[in-house]
C-alpha atoms as a PDB file:
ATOM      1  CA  UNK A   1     -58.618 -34.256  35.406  1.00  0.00           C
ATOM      2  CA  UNK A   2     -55.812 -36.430  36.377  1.00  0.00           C
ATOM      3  CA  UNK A   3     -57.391 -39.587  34.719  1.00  0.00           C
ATOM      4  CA  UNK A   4     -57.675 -37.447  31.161  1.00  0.00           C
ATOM      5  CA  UNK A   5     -54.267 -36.758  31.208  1.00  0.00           C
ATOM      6  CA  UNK A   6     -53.425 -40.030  31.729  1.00  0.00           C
ATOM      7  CA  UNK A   7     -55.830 -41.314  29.185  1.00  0.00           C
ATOM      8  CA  UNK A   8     -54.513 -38.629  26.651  1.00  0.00           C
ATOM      9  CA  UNK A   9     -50.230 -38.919  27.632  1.00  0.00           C
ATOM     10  CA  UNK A  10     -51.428 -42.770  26.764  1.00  0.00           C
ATOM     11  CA  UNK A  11     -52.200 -42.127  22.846  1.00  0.00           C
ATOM     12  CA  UNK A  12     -48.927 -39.634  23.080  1.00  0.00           C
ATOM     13  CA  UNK A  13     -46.813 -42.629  21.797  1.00  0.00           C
ATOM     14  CA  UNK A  14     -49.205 -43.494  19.138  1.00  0.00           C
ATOM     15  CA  UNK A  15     -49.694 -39.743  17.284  1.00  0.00           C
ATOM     16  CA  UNK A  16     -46.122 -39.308  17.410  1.00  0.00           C
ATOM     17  CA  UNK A  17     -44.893 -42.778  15.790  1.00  0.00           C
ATOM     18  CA  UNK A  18     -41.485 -41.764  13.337  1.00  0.00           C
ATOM     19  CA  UNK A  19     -42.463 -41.854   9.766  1.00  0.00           C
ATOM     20  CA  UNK A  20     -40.452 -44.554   8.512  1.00  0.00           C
ATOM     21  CA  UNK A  21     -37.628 -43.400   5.869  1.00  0.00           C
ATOM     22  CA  UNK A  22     -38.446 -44.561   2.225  1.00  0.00           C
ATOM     23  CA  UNK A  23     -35.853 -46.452   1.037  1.00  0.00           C
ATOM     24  CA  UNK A  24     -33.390 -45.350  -1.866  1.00  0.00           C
ATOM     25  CA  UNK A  25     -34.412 -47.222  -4.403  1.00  0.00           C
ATOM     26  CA  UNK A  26     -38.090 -45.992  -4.441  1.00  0.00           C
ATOM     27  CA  UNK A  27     -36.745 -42.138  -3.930  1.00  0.00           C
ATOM     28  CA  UNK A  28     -36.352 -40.703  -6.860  1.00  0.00           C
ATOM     29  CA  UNK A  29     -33.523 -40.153  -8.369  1.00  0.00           C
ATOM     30  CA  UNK A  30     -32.698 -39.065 -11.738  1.00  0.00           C
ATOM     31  CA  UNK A  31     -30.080 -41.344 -13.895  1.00  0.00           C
ATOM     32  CA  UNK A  32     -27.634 -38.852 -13.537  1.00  0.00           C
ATOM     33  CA  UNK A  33     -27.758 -39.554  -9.511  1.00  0.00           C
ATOM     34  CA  UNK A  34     -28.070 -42.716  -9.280  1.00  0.00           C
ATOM     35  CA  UNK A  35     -24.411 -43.002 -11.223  1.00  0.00           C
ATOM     36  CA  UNK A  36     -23.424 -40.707  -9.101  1.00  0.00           C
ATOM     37  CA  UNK A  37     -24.098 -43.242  -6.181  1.00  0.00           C
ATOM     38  CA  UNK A  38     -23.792 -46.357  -7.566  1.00  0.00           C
ATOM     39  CA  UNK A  39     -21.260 -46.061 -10.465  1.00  0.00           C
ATOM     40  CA  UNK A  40     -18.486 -43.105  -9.830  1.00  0.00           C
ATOM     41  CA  UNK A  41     -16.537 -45.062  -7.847  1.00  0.00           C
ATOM     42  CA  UNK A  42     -15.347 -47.498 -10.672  1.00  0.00           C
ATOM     43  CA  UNK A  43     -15.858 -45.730 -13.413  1.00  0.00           C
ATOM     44  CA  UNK A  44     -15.514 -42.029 -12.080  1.00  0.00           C
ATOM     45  CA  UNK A  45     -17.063 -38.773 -13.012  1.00  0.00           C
ATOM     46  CA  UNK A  46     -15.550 -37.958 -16.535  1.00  0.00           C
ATOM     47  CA  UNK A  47     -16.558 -42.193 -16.849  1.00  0.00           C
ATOM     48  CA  UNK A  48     -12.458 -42.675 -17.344  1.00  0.00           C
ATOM     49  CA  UNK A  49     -12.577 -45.722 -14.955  1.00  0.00           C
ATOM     50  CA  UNK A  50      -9.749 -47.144 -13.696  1.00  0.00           C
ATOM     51  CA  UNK A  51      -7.020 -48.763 -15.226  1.00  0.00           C
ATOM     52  CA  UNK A  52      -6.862 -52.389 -15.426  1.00  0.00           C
ATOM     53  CA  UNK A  53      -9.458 -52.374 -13.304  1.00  0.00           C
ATOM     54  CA  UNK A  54     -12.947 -50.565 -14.448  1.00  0.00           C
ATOM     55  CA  UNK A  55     -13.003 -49.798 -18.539  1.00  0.00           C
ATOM     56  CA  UNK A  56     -13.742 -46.225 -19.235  1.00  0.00           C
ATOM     57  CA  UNK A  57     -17.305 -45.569 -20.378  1.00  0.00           C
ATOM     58  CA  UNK A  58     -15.884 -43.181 -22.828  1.00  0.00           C
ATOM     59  CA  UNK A  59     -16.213 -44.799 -26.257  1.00  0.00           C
ATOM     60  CA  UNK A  60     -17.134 -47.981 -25.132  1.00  0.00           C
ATOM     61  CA  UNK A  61     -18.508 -50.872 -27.393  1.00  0.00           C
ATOM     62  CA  UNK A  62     -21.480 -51.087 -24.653  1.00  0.00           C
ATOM     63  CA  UNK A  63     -22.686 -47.756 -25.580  1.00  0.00           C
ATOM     64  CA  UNK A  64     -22.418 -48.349 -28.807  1.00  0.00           C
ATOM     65  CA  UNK A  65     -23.974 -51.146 -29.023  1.00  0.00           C
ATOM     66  CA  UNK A  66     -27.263 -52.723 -28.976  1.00  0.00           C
ATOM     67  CA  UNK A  67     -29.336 -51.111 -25.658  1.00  0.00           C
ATOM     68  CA  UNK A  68     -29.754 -54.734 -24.295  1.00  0.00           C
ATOM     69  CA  UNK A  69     -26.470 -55.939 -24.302  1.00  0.00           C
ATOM     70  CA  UNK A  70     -25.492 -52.800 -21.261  1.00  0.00           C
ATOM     71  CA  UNK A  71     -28.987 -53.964 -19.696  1.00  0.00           C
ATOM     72  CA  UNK A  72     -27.608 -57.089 -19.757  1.00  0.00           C
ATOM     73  CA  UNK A  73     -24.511 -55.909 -17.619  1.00  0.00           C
ATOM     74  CA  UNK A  74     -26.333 -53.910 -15.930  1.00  0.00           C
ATOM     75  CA  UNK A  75     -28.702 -56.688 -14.740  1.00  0.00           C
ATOM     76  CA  UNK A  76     -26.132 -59.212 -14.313  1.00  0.00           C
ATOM     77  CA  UNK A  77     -22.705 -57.950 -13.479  1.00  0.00           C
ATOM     78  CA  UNK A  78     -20.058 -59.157 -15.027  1.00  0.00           C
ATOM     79  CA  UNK A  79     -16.492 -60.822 -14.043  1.00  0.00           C
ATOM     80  CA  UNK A  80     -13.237 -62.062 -16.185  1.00  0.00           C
ATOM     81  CA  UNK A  81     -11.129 -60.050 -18.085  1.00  0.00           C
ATOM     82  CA  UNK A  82     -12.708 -57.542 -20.857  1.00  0.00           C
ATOM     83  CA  UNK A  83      -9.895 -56.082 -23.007  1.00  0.00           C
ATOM     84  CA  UNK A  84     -10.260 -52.881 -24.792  1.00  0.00           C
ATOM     85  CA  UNK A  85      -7.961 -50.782 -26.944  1.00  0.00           C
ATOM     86  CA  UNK A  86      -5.184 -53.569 -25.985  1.00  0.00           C
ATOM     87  CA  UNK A  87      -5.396 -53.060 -22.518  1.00  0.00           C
ATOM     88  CA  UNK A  88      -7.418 -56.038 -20.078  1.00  0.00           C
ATOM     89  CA  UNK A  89     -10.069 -54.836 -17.333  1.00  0.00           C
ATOM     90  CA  UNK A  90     -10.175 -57.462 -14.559  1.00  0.00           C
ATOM     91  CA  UNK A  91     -12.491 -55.705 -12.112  1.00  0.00           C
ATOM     92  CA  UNK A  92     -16.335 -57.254 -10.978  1.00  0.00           C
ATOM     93  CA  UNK A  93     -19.118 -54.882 -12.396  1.00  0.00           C
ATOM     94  CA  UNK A  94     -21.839 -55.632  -9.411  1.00  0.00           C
ATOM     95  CA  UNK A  95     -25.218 -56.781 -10.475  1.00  0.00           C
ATOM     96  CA  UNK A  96     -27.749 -54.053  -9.995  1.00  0.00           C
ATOM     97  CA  UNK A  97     -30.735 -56.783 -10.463  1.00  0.00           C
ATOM     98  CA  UNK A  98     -31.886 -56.414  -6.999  1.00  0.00           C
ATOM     99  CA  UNK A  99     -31.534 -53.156  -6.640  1.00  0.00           C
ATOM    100  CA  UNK A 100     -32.330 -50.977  -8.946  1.00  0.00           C
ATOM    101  CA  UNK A 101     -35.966 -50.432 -10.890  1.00  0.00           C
ATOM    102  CA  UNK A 102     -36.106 -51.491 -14.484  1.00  0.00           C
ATOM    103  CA  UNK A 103     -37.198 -47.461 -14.459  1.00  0.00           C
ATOM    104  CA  UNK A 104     -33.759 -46.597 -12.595  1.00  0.00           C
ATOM    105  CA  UNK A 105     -31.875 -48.588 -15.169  1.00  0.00           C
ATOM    106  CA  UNK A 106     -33.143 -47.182 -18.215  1.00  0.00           C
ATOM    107  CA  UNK A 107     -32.467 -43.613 -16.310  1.00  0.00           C
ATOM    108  CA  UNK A 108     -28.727 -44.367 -15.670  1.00  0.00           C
ATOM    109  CA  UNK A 109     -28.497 -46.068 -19.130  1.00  0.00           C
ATOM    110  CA  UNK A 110     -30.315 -42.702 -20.798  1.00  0.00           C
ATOM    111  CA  UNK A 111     -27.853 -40.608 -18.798  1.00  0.00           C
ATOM    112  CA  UNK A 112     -24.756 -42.315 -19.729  1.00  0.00           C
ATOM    113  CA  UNK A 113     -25.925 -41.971 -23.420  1.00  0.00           C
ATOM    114  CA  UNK A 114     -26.537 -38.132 -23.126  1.00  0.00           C
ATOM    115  CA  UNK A 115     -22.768 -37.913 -22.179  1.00  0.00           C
ATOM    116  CA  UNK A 116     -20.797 -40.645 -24.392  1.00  0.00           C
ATOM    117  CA  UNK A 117     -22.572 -41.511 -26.851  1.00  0.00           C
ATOM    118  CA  UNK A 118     -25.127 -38.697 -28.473  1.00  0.00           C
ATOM    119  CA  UNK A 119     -26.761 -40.685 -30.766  1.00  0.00           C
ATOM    120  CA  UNK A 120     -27.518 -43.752 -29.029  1.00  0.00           C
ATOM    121  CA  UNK A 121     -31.259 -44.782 -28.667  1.00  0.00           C
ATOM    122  CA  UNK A 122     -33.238 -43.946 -26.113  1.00  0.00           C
ATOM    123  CA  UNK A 123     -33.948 -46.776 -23.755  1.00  0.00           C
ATOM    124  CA  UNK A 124     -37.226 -47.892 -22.106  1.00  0.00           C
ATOM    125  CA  UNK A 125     -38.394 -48.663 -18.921  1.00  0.00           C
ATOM    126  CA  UNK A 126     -40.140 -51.832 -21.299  1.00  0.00           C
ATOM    127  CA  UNK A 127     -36.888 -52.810 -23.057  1.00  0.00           C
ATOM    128  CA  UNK A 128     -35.545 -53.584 -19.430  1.00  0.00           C
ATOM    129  CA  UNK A 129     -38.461 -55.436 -18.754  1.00  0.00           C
ATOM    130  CA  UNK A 130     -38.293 -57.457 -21.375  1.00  0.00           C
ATOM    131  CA  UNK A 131     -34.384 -57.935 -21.024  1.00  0.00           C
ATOM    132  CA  UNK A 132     -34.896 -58.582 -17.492  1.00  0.00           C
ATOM    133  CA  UNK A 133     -37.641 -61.295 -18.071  1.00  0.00           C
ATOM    134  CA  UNK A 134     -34.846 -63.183 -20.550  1.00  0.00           C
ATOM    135  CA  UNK A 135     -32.410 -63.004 -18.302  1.00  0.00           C
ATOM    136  CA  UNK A 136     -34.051 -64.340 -15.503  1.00  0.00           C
ATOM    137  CA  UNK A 137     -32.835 -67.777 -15.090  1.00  0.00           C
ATOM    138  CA  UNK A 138     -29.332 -66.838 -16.117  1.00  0.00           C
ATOM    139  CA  UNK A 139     -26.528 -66.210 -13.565  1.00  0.00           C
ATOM    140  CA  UNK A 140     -25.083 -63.499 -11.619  1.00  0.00           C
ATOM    141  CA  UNK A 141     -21.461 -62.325 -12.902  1.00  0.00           C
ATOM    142  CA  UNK A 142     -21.064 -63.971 -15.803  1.00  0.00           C
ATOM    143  CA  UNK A 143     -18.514 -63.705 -18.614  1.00  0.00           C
ATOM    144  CA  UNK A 144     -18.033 -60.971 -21.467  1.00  0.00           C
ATOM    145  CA  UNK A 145     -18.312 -64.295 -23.346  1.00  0.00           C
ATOM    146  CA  UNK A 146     -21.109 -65.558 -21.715  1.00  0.00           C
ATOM    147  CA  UNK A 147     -22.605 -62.591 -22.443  1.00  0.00           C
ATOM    148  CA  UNK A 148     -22.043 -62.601 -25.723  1.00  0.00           C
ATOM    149  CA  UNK A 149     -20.870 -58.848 -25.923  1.00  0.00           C
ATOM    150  CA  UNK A 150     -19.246 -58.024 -29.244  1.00  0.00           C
ATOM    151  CA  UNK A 151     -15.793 -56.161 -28.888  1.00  0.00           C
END
């Protein structure tokens, strides 16, 4: 008796291993969330950002723009001044490259459309493919110039 408790208080430690958590960016999360965690801090809830700091999303040229040029800063970050309606943003928008799905991308991207900008296209999980793949070799934080982004 003695030795089959021993034998079964030795597998104990094995049946009861802790599940191992899954990491945030394969839970998922709609686009709506994951600006909620990633984004609201710079450019807040009502996306009014901060000032000469984070643009406001709010009729921004992004938006309004081609879809690839926000996966671009998305994908990239971006650094250097970006003036809008005569006033000059200096903050760093962080690179979400690394972090975030080309799935989770189009989500936040979708969900920033659905709020400032109605009538924007809706953006793929393939267009950020496709934008990531060119983007590849480029660097981290570049320029609104280097990026190319129209004004």
């Amino acid at each position: 008796m003695q030795r089959s408790l021993l034998l079964l208080l030795a597998f104990v430690p094995l049946a009861c291993k802790p599940v191992a958590e899954p990491a945030l960016d394969d839970a998922p999360f709609s686009g709506r969330q994951l600006y909620m965690a990633r984004c609201i801090a710079c450019h807040q809830a009502d996306g009014g950002g901060i000032p000469a700091i984070c643009p406001p999303l709010a009729d921004s040229p992004r938006l309004s723009g081609p879809p690839e040029d926000l996966i671009r800063v998305l994908l990239l970050g971006m650094k250097g001044g970006i003036a809008r309606n005569g006033v000059t943003y200096r903050g760093i928008m962080p690179s979400w490259k690394f972090d975030l799905s080309d799935g989770q991308i189009a989500d936040v991207i979708n969900d920033l459309h659905a709020r400032w900008n109605v009538t924007a296209p809706m953006v793929t999980e393939e267009m950020v493919r496709r934008t990531r793949g060119e983007t590849a070799a480029q660097k981290l934080f570049p320029t609104a110039k280097e990026l190319r982004l129209a004004e």
